[in-house]
C-alpha atoms as a PDB file:
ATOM      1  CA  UNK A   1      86.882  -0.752 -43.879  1.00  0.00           C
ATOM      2  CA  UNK A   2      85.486   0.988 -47.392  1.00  0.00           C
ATOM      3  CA  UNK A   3      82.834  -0.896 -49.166  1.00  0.00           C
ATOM      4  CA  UNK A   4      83.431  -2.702 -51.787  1.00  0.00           C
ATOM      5  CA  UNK A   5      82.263  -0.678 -55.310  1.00  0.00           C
ATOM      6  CA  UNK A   6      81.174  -4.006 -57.261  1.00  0.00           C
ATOM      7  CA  UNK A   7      77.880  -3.704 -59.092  1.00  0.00           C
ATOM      8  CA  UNK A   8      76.974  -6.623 -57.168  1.00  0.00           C
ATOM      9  CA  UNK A   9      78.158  -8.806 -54.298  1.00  0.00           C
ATOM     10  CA  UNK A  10      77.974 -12.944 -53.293  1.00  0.00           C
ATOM     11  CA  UNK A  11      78.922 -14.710 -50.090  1.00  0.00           C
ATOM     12  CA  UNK A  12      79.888 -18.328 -50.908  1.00  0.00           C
ATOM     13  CA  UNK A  13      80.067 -20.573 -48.274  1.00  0.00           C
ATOM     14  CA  UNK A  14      82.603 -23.972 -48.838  1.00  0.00           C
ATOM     15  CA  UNK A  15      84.790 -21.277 -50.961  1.00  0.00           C
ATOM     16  CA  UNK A  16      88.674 -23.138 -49.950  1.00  0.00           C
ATOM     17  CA  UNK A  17      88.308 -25.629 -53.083  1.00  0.00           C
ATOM     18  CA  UNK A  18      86.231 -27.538 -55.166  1.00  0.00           C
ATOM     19  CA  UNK A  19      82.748 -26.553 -56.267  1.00  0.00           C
ATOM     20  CA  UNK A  20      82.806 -23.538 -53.641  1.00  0.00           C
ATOM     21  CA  UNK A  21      85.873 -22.015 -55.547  1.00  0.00           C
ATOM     22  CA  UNK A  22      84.295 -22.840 -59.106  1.00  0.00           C
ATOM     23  CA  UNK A  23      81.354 -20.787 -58.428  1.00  0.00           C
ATOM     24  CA  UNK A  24      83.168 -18.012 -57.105  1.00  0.00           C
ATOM     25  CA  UNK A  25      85.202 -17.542 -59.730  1.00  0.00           C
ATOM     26  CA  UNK A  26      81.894 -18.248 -61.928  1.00  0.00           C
ATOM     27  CA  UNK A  27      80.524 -14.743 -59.929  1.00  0.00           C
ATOM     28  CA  UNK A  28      84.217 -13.433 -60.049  1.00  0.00           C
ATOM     29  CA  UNK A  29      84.373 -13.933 -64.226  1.00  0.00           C
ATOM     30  CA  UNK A  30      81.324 -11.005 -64.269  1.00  0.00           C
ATOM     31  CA  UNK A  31      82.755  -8.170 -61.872  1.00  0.00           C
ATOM     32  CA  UNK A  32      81.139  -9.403 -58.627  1.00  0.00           C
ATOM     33  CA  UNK A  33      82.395  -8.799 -55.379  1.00  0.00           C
ATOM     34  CA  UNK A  34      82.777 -12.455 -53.497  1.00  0.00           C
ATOM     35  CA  UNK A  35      82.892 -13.407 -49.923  1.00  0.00           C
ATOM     36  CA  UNK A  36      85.204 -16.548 -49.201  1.00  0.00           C
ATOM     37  CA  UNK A  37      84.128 -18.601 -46.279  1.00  0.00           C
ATOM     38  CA  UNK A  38      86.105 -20.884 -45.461  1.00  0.00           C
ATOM     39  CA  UNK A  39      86.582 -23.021 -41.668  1.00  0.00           C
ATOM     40  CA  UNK A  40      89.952 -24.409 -41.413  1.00  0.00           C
ATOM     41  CA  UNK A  41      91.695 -24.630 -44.935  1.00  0.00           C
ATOM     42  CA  UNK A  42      93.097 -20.901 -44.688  1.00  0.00           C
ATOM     43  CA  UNK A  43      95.281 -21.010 -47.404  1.00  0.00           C
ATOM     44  CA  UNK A  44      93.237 -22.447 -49.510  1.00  0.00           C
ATOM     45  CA  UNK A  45      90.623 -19.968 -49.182  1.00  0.00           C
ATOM     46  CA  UNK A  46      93.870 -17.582 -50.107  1.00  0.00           C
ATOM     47  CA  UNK A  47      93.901 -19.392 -53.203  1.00  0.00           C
ATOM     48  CA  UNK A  48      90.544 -19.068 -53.758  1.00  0.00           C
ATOM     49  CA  UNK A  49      91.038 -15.658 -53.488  1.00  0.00           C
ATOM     50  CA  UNK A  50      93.720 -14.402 -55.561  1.00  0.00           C
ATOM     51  CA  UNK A  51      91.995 -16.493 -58.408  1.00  0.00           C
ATOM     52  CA  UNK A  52      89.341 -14.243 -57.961  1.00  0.00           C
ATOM     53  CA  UNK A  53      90.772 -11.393 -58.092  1.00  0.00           C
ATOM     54  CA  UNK A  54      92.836 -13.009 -61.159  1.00  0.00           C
ATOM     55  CA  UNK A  55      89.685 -13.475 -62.793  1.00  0.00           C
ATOM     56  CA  UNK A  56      88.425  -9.994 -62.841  1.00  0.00           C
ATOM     57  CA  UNK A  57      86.484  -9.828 -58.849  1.00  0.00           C
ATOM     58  CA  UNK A  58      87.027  -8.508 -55.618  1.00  0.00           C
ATOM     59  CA  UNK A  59      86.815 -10.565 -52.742  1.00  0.00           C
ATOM     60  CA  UNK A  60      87.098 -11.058 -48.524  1.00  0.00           C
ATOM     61  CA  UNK A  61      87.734 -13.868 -46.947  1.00  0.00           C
ATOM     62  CA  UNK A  62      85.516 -14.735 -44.230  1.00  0.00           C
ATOM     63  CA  UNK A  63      86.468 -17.918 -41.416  1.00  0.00           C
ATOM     64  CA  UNK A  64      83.757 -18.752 -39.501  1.00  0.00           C
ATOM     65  CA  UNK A  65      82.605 -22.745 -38.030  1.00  0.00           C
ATOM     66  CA  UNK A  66      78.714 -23.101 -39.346  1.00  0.00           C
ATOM     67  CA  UNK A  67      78.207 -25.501 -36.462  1.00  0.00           C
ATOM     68  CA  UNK A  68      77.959 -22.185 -34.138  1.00  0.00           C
ATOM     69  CA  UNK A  69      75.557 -19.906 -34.669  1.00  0.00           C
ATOM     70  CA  UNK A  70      77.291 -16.744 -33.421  1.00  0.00           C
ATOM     71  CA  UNK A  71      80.365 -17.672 -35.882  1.00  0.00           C
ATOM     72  CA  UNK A  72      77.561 -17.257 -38.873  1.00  0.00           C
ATOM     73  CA  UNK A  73      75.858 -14.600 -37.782  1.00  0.00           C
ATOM     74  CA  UNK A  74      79.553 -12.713 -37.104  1.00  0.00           C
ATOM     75  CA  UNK A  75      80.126 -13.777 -40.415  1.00  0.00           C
ATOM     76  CA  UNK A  76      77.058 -12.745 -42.375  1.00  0.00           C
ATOM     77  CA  UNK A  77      76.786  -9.507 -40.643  1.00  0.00           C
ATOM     78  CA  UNK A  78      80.772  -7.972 -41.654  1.00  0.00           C
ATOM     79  CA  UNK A  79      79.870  -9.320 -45.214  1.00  0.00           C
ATOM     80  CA  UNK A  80      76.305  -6.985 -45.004  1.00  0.00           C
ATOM     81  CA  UNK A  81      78.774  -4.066 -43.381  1.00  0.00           C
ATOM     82  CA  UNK A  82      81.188  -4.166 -46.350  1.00  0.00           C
ATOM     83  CA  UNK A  83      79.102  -4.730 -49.282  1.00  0.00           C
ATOM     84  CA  UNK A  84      76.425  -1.501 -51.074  1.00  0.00           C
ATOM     85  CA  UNK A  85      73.872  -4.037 -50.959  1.00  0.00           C
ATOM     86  CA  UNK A  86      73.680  -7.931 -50.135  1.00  0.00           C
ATOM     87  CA  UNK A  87      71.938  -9.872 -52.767  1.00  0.00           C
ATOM     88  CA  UNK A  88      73.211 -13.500 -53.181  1.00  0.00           C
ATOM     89  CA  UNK A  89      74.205 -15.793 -50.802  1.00  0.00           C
ATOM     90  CA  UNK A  90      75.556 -20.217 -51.933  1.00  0.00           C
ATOM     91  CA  UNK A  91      75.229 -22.436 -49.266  1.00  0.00           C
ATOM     92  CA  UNK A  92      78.246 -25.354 -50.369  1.00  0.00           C
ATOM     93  CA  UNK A  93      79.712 -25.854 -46.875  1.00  0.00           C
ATOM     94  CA  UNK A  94      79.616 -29.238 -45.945  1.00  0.00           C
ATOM     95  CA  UNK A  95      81.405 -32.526 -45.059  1.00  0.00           C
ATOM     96  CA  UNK A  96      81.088 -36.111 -46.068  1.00  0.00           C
ATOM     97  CA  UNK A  97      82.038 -39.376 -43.706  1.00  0.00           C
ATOM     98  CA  UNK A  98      81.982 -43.139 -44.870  1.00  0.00           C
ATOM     99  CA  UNK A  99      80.167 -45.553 -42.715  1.00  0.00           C
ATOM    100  CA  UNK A 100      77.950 -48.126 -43.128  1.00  0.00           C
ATOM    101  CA  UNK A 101      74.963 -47.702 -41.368  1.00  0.00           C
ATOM    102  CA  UNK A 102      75.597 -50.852 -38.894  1.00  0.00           C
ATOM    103  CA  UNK A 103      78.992 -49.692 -38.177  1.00  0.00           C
ATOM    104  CA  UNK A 104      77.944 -45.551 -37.726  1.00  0.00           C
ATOM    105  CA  UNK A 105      79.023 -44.537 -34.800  1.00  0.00           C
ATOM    106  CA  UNK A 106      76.456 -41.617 -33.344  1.00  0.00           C
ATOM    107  CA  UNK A 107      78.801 -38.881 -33.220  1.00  0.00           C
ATOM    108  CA  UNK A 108      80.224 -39.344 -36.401  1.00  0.00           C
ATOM    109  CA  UNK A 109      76.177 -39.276 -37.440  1.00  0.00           C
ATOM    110  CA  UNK A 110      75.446 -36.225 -35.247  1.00  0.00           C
ATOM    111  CA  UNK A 111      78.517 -34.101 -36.588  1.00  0.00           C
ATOM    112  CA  UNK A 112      77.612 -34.605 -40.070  1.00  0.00           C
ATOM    113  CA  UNK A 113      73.595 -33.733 -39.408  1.00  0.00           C
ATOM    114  CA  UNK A 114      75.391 -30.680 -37.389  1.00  0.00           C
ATOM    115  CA  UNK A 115      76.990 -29.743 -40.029  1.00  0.00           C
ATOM    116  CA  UNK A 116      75.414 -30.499 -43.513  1.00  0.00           C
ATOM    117  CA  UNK A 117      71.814 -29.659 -42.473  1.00  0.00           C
ATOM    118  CA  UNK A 118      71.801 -27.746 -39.461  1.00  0.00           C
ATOM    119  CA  UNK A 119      74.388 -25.683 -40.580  1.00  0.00           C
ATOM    120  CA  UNK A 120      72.915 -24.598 -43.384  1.00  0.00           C
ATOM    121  CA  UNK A 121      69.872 -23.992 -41.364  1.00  0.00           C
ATOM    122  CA  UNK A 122      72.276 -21.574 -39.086  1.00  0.00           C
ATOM    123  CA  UNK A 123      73.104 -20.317 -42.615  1.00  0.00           C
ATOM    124  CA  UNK A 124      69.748 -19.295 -43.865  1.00  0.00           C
ATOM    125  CA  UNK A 125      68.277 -17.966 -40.607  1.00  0.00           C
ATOM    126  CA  UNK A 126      71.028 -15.286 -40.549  1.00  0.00           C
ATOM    127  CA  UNK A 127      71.129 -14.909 -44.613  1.00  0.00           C
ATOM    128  CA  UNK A 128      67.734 -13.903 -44.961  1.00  0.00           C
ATOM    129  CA  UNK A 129      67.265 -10.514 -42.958  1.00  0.00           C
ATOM    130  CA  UNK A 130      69.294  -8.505 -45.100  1.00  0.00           C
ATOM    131  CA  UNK A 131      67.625 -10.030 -48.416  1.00  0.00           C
ATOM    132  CA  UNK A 132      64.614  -9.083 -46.974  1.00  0.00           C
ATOM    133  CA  UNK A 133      65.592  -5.978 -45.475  1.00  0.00           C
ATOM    134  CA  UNK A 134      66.726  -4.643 -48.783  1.00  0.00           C
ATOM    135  CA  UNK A 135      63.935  -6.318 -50.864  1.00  0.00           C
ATOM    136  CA  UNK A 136      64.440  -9.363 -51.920  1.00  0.00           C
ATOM    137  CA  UNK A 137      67.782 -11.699 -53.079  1.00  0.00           C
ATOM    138  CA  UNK A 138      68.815 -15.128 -53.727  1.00  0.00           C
ATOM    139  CA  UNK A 139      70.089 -17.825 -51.979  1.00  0.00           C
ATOM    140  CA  UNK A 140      71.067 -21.116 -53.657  1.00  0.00           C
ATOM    141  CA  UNK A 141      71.766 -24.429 -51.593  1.00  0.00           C
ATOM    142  CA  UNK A 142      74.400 -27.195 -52.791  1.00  0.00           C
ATOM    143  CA  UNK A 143      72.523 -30.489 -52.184  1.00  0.00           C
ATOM    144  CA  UNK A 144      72.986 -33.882 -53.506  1.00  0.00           C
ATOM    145  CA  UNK A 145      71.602 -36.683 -55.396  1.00  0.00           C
ATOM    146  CA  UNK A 146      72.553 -39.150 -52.530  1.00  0.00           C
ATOM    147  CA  UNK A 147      69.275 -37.030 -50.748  1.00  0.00           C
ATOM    148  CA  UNK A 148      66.994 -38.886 -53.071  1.00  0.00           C
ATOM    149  CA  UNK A 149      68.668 -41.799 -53.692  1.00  0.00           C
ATOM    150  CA  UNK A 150      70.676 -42.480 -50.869  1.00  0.00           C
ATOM    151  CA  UNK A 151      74.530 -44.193 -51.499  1.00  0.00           C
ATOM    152  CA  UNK A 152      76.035 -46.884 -49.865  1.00  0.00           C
ATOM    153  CA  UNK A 153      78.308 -46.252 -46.508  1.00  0.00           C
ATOM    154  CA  UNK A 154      76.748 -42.824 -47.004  1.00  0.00           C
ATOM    155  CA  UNK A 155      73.920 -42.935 -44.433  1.00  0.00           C
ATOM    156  CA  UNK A 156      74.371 -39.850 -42.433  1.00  0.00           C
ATOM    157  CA  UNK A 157      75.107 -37.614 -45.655  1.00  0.00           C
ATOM    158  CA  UNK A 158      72.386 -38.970 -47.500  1.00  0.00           C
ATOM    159  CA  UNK A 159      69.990 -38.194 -44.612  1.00  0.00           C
ATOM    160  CA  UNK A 160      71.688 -34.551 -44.288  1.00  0.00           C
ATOM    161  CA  UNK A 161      70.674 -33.813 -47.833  1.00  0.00           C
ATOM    162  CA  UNK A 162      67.541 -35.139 -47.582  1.00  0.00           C
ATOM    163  CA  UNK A 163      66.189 -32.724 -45.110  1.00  0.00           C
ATOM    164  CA  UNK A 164      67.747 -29.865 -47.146  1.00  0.00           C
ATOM    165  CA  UNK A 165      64.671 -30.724 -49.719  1.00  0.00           C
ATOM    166  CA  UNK A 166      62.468 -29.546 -46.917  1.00  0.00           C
ATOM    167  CA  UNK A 167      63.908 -26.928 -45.261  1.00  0.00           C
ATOM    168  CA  UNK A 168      64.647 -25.361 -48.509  1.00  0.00           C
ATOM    169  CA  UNK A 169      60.957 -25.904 -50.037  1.00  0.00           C
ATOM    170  CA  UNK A 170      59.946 -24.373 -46.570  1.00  0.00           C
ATOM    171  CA  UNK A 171      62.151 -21.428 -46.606  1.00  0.00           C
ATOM    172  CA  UNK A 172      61.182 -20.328 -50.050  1.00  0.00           C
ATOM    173  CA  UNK A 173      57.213 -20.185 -48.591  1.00  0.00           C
ATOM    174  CA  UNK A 174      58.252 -17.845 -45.583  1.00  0.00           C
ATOM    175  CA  UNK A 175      60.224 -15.754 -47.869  1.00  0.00           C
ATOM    176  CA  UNK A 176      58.780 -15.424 -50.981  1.00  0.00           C
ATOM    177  CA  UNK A 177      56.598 -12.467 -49.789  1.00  0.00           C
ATOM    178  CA  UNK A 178      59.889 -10.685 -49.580  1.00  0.00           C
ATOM    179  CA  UNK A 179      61.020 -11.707 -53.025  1.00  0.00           C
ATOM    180  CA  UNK A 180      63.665 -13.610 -51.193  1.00  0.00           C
ATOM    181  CA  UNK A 181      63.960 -16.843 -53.895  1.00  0.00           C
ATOM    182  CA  UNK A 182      65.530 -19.987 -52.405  1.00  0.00           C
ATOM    183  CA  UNK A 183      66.388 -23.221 -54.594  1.00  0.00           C
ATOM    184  CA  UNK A 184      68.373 -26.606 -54.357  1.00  0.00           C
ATOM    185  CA  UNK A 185      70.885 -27.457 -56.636  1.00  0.00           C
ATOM    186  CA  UNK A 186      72.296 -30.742 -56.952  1.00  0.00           C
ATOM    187  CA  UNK A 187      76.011 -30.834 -58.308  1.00  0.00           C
ATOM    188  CA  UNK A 188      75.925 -33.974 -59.496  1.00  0.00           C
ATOM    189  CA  UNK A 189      79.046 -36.422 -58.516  1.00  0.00           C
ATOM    190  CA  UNK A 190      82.156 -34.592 -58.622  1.00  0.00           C
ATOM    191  CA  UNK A 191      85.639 -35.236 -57.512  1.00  0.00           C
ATOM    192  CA  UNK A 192      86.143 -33.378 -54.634  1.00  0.00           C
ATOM    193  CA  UNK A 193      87.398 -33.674 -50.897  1.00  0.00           C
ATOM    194  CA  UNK A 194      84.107 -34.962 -50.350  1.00  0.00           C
ATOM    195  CA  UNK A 195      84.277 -37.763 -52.232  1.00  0.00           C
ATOM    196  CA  UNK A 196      87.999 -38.222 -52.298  1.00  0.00           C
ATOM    197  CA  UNK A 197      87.856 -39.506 -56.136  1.00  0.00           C
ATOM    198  CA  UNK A 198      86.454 -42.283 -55.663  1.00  0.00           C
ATOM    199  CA  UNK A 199      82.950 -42.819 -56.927  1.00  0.00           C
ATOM    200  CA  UNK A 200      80.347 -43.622 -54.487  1.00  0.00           C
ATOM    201  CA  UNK A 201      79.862 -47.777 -54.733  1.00  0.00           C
ATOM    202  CA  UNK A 202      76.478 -48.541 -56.729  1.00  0.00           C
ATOM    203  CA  UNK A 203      76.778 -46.103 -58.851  1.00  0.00           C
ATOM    204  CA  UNK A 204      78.244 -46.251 -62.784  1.00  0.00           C
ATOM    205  CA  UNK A 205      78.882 -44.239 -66.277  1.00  0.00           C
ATOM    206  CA  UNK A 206      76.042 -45.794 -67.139  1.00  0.00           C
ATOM    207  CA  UNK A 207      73.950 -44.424 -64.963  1.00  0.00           C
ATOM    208  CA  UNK A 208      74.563 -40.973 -66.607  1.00  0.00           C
ATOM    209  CA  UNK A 209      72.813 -40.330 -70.205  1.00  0.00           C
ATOM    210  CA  UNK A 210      75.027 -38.678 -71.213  1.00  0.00           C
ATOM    211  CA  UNK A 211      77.829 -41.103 -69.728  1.00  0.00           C
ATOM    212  CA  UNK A 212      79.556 -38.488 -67.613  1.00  0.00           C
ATOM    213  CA  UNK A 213      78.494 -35.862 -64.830  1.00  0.00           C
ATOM    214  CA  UNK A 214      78.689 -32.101 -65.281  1.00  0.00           C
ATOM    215  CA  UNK A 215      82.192 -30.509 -64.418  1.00  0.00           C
ATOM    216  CA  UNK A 216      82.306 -28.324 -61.294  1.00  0.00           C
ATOM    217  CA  UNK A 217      82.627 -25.205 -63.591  1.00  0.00           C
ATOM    218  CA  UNK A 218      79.614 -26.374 -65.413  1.00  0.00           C
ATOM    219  CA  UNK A 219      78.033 -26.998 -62.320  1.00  0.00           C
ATOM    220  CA  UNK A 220      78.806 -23.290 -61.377  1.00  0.00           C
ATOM    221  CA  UNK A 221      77.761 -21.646 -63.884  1.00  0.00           C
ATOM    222  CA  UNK A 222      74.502 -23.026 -63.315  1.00  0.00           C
ATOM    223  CA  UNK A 223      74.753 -21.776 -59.731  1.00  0.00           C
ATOM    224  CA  UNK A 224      75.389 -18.234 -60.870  1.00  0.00           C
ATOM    225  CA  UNK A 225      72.569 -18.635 -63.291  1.00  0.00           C
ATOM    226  CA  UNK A 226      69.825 -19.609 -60.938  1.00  0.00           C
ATOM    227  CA  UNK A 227      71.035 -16.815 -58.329  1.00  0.00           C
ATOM    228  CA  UNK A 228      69.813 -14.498 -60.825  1.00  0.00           C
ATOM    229  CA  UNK A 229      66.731 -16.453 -62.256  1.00  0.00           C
ATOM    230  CA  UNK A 230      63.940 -13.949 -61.031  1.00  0.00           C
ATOM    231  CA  UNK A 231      60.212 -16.036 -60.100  1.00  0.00           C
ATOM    232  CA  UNK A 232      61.442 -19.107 -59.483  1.00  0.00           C
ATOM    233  CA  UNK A 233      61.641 -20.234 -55.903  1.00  0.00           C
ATOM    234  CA  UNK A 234      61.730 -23.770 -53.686  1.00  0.00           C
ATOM    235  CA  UNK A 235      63.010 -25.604 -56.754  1.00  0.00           C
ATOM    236  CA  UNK A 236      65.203 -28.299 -56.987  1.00  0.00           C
ATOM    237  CA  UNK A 237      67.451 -28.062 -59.788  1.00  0.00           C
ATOM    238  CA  UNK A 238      69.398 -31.573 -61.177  1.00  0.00           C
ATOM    239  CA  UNK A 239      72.770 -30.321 -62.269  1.00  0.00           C
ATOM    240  CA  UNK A 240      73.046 -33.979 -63.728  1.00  0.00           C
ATOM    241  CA  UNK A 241      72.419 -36.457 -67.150  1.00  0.00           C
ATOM    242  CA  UNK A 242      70.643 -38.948 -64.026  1.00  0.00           C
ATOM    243  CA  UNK A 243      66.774 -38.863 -63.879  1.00  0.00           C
ATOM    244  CA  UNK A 244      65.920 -38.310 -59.986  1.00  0.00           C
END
């Protein structure tokens, strides 16, 4: 397979829908080449695709289970094979689940740790390599405001998004010596699979001061900003009108 002449290149995990396909077409709108992972949704990741390509981009899609490490690092290393030179890799991929904590049933829990915070982990252990192999890139994690404030029947997502706050902050230490930059960005509430349209309970309009949250395209093009923000690393970024 030829690689892929774009000026610069993105792999965006979560890419079927939602946020994941606003920020690729937010990298797609400036000539970049975009990777489209995606796990089960296929043709939605098709979608994805042809509306990047629509919108001026190249792209690949890319299927691949972040609950198994040799899926990612498959995944990660055909991206590396086909693009000049890797430099910015989103981290959306993720799931929700509803349960209140009494009623949580452990492997509901476990899947959604698995997935939402060890997966990323999987993520960012085989991201980082080529950054640092061809001197330094981005990576940019989707977290969540439920991470610092926790929502209700939300337990085991909350908990997943909390330890991305760590493991990013962490990350960013090891690899900053390699100019590899690694930040947080929370999306702010947004209708979405996740969330399934409803608002999570506890939380209003009000609690917004500006009495709305950011759309997904805003909250993309803040993603494709911060990719490209050079010297700032381990940040978290509030993509929201709510103080944290």
């Amino acid at each position: 397979m030829n690689q892929i002449n774009q000026k610069q290149a993105v792999l965006v995990t979560g890419a079927s829908g939602g946020i994941g396909r606003a920020i690729s077409l937010a990298f797609a709108t400036d000539g970049w080449s975009v990777g489209v992972h995606y796990h089960r949704n296929k043709t939605a990741a098709e979608g994805t695709l042809k509306q990047v390509v629509a919108s001026g981009g190249t792209g690949t899609l890319y299927e691949a289970d972040i609950r198994e490490s040799h899926e990612v690092q498959q995944m990660v290393e055909a991206f590396c094979r086909l693009v000049p030179v890797p430099s910015v890799f989103v981290c959306n991929a993720g799931i929700g689940g509803s349960h209140l904590l009494l009623r949580q049933r452990q492997e509901d829990w476990a899947e959604v740790i698995d997935t939402n915070l060890t997966g990323t982990f999987r993520c960012l252990r085989a991201m980082a390599p080529p950054l640092l192999a061809h001197g330094g890139g981005s990576i940019v994690v989707i977290g969540s405001y439920a991470g610092f404030h926790g929502t209700i029947g939300q337990a085991a997502y909350a908990a997943s998004k909390a330890g991305l706050i760590g493991l990013v902050q962490t990350a960013a230490k090891e690899w900053g010596a390699g100019n590899v930059r690694v930040n947080l960005l929370l999306p702010g509430w947004q209708a979405t699979g996740l969330s399934e349209g409803a608002m999570p309970e506890g939380d209003t309009w009000n609690d917004h001061v500006l009495g709305q949250p950011p759309s997904r395209e805003e909250v993309a093009k803040t993603v494709f900003y911060l990719a490209q923000l050079n010297g700032v690393s381990g940040q978290v970024w509030n993509c929201d009108s709510r103080n944290l």
